[in-house]
Each structure stands twice: as structure tokens, then as C-alpha cells.
C-alpha atoms as a PDB file:
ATOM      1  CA  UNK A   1       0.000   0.000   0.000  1.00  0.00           C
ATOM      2  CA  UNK A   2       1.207   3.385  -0.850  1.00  0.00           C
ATOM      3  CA  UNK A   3       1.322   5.999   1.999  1.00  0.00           C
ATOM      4  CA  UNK A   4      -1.614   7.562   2.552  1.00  0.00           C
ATOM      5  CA  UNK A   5      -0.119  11.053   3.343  1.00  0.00           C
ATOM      6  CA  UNK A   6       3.154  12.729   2.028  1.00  0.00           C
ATOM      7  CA  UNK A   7       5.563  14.791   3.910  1.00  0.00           C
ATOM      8  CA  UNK A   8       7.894  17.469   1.599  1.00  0.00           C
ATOM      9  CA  UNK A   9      11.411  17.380   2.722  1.00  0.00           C
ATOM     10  CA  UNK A  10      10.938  20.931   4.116  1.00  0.00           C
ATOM     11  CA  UNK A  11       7.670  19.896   6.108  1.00  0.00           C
ATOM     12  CA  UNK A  12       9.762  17.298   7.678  1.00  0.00           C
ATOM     13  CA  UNK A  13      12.812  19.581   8.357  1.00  0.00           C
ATOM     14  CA  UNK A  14      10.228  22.266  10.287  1.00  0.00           C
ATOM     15  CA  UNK A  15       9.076  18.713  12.232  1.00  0.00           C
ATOM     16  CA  UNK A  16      12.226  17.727  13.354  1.00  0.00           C
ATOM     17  CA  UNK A  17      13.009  21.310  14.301  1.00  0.00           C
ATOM     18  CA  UNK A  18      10.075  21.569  16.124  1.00  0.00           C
ATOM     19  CA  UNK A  19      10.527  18.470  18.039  1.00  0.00           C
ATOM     20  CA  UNK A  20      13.874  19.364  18.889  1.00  0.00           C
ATOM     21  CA  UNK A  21      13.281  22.582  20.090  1.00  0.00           C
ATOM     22  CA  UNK A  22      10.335  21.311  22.060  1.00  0.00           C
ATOM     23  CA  UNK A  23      12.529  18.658  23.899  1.00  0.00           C
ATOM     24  CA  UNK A  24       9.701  15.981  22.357  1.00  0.00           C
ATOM     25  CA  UNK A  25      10.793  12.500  23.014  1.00  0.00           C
ATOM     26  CA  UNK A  26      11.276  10.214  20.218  1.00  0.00           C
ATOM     27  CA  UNK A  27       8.072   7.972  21.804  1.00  0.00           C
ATOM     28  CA  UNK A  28       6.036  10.545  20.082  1.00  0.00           C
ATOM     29  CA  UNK A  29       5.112  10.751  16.550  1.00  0.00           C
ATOM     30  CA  UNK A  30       3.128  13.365  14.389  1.00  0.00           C
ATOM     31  CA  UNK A  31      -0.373  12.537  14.594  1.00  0.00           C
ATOM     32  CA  UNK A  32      -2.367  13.788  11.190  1.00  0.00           C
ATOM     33  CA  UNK A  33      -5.888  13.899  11.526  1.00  0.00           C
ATOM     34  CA  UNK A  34      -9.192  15.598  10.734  1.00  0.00           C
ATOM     35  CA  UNK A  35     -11.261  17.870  13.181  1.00  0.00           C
ATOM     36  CA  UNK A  36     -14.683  19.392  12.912  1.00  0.00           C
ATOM     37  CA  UNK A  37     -14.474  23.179  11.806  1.00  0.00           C
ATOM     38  CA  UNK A  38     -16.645  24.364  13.728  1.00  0.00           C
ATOM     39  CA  UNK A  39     -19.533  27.153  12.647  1.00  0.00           C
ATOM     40  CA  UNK A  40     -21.818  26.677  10.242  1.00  0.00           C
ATOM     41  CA  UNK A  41     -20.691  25.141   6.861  1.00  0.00           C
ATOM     42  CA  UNK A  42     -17.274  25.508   7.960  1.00  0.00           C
ATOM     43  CA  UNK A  43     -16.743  21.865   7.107  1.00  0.00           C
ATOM     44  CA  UNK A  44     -13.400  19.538   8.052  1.00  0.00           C
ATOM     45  CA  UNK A  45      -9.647  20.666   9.082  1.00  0.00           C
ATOM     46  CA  UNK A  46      -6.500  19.008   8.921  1.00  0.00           C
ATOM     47  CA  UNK A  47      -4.704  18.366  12.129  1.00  0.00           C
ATOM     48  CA  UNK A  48      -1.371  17.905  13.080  1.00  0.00           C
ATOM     49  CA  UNK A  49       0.123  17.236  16.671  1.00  0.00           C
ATOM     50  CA  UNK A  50       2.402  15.191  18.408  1.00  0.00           C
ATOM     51  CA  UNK A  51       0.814  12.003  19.984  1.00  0.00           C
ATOM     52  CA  UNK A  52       1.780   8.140  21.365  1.00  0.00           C
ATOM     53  CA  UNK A  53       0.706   5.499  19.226  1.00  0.00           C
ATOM     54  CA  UNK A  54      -2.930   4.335  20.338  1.00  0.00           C
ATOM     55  CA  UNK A  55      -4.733   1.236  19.511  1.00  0.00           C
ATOM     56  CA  UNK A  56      -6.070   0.536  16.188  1.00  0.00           C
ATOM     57  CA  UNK A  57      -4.014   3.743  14.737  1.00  0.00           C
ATOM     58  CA  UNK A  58      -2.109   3.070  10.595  1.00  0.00           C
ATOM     59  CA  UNK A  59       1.001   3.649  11.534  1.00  0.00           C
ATOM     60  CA  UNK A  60       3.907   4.500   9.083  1.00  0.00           C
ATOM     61  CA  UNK A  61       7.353   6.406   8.293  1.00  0.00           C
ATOM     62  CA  UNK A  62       7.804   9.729   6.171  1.00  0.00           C
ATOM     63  CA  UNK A  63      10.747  11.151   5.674  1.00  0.00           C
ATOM     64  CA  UNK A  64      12.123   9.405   8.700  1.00  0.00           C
ATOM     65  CA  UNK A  65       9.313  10.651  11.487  1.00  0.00           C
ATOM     66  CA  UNK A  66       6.560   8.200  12.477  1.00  0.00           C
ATOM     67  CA  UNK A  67       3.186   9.187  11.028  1.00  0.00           C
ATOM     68  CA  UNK A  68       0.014   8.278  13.527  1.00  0.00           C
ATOM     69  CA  UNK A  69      -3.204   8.250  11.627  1.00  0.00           C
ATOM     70  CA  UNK A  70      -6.481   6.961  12.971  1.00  0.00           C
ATOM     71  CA  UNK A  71      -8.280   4.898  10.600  1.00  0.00           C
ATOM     72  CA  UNK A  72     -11.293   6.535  11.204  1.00  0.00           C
ATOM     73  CA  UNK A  73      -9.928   9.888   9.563  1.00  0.00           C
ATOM     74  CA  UNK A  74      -8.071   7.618   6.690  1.00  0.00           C
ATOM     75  CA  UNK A  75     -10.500   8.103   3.782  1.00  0.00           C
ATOM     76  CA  UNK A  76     -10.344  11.488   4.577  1.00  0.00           C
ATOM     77  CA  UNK A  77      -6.515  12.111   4.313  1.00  0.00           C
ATOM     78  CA  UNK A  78      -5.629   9.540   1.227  1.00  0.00           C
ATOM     79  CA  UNK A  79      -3.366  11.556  -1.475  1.00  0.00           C
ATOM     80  CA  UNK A  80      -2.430  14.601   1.280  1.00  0.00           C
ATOM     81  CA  UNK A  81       0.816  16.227   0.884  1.00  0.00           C
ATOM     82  CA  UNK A  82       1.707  18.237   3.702  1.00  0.00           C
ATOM     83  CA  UNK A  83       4.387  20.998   2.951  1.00  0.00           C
ATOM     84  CA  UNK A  84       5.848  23.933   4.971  1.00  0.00           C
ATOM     85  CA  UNK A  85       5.216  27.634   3.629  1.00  0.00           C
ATOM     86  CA  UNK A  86       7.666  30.051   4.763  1.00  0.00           C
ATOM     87  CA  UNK A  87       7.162  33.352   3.150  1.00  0.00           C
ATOM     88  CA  UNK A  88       7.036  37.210   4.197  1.00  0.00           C
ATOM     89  CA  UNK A  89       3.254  37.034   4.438  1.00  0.00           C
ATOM     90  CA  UNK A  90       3.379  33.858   6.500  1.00  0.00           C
ATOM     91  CA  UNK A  91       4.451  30.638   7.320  1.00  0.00           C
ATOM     92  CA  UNK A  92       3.152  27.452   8.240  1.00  0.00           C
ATOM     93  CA  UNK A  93       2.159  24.023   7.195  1.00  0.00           C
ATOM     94  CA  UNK A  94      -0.391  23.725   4.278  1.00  0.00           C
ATOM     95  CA  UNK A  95      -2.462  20.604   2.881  1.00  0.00           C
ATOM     96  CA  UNK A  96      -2.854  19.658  -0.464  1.00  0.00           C
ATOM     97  CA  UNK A  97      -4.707  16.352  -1.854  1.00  0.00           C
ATOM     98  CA  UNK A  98      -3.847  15.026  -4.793  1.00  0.00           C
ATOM     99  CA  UNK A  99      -6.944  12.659  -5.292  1.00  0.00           C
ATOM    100  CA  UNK A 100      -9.102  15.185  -5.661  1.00  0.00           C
END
């Protein structure tokens, strides 16, 4: 099975960065997820965060970090690339799917 979600190689850099700077032990991985919006039509988010494994989660490697998805959320995060932006405007990570 191909991975569900990608990582860019500068999403991952900003992870690792993030973790180290954080002191976040290497027990954690990222968890990627969905989450209500919230509001009226506002629909689905992404979600990152750093979680332990639980039962029942896929889990996988990206660009060397351990990638917690519940299965749940998996038909909704199939063909996701997560990158970084870092810009003058802003910066942050941003979602893309490719399935769609």
C-alpha cells in the first residue's frame, strides 16, 4: 500500500526542528488527523500534533518521522501532501490532496 499522506522534505525539516526545540521524546510521533471546523458550513480541518501510538491507529514512516493516523480519519486524508510555507506574508504548514 502506498502511503496515505506525504511529507515534503521541508515539512519534515520544520518537524524535526520543532521536536527538537520542544525537547519531544522520540516515543512521540506526528499525529495527522481531521477535526470538525466548527460554525456553520465551515466543514473539516487538517490536524497535526504530536501524539503516542494508540490502539487501532495506521502507523507509518515519512521522511524518517513516524506518522500516527487513525483509521477513522483515513479516507479522509488519502493523497495529502503536507508541505511547509515560509514566506514574508506567513508561514506554516499547508495541505494539499492530490486525489481530488
Amino acid at each position: 500500500m502506498k502511503d496515505p499522506v506525504t511529507i515534503s522534505k521541508k515539512a519534515a525539516e520544520e518537524i524535526v526542528a520543532i521536536m527538537d526545540k520542544k525537547n519531544i521524546s522520540n516515543e512521540y510521533g506526528l499525529r495527522i488527523g481531521m477535526k470538525d471546523g466548527g460554525g456553520c458550513g465551515a466543514g473539516m480541518k487538517h490536524m497535526l500534533g504530536f501524539d503516542k501510538k494508540k490502539q487501532g491507529d495506521l502507523e507509518y514512516q515519512a521522511q524518517g518521522i513516524t506518522i500516527y493516523i487513525e483509521k477513522k480519519h483515513l479516507m479522509y486524508l488519502i493523497g495529502l501532501q503536507v508541505d511547509f510555507y515560509e514566506g514574508e506574508d506567513a508561514r506554516g504548514f499547508s495541505f494539499t490532496n492530490s486525489e481530488q
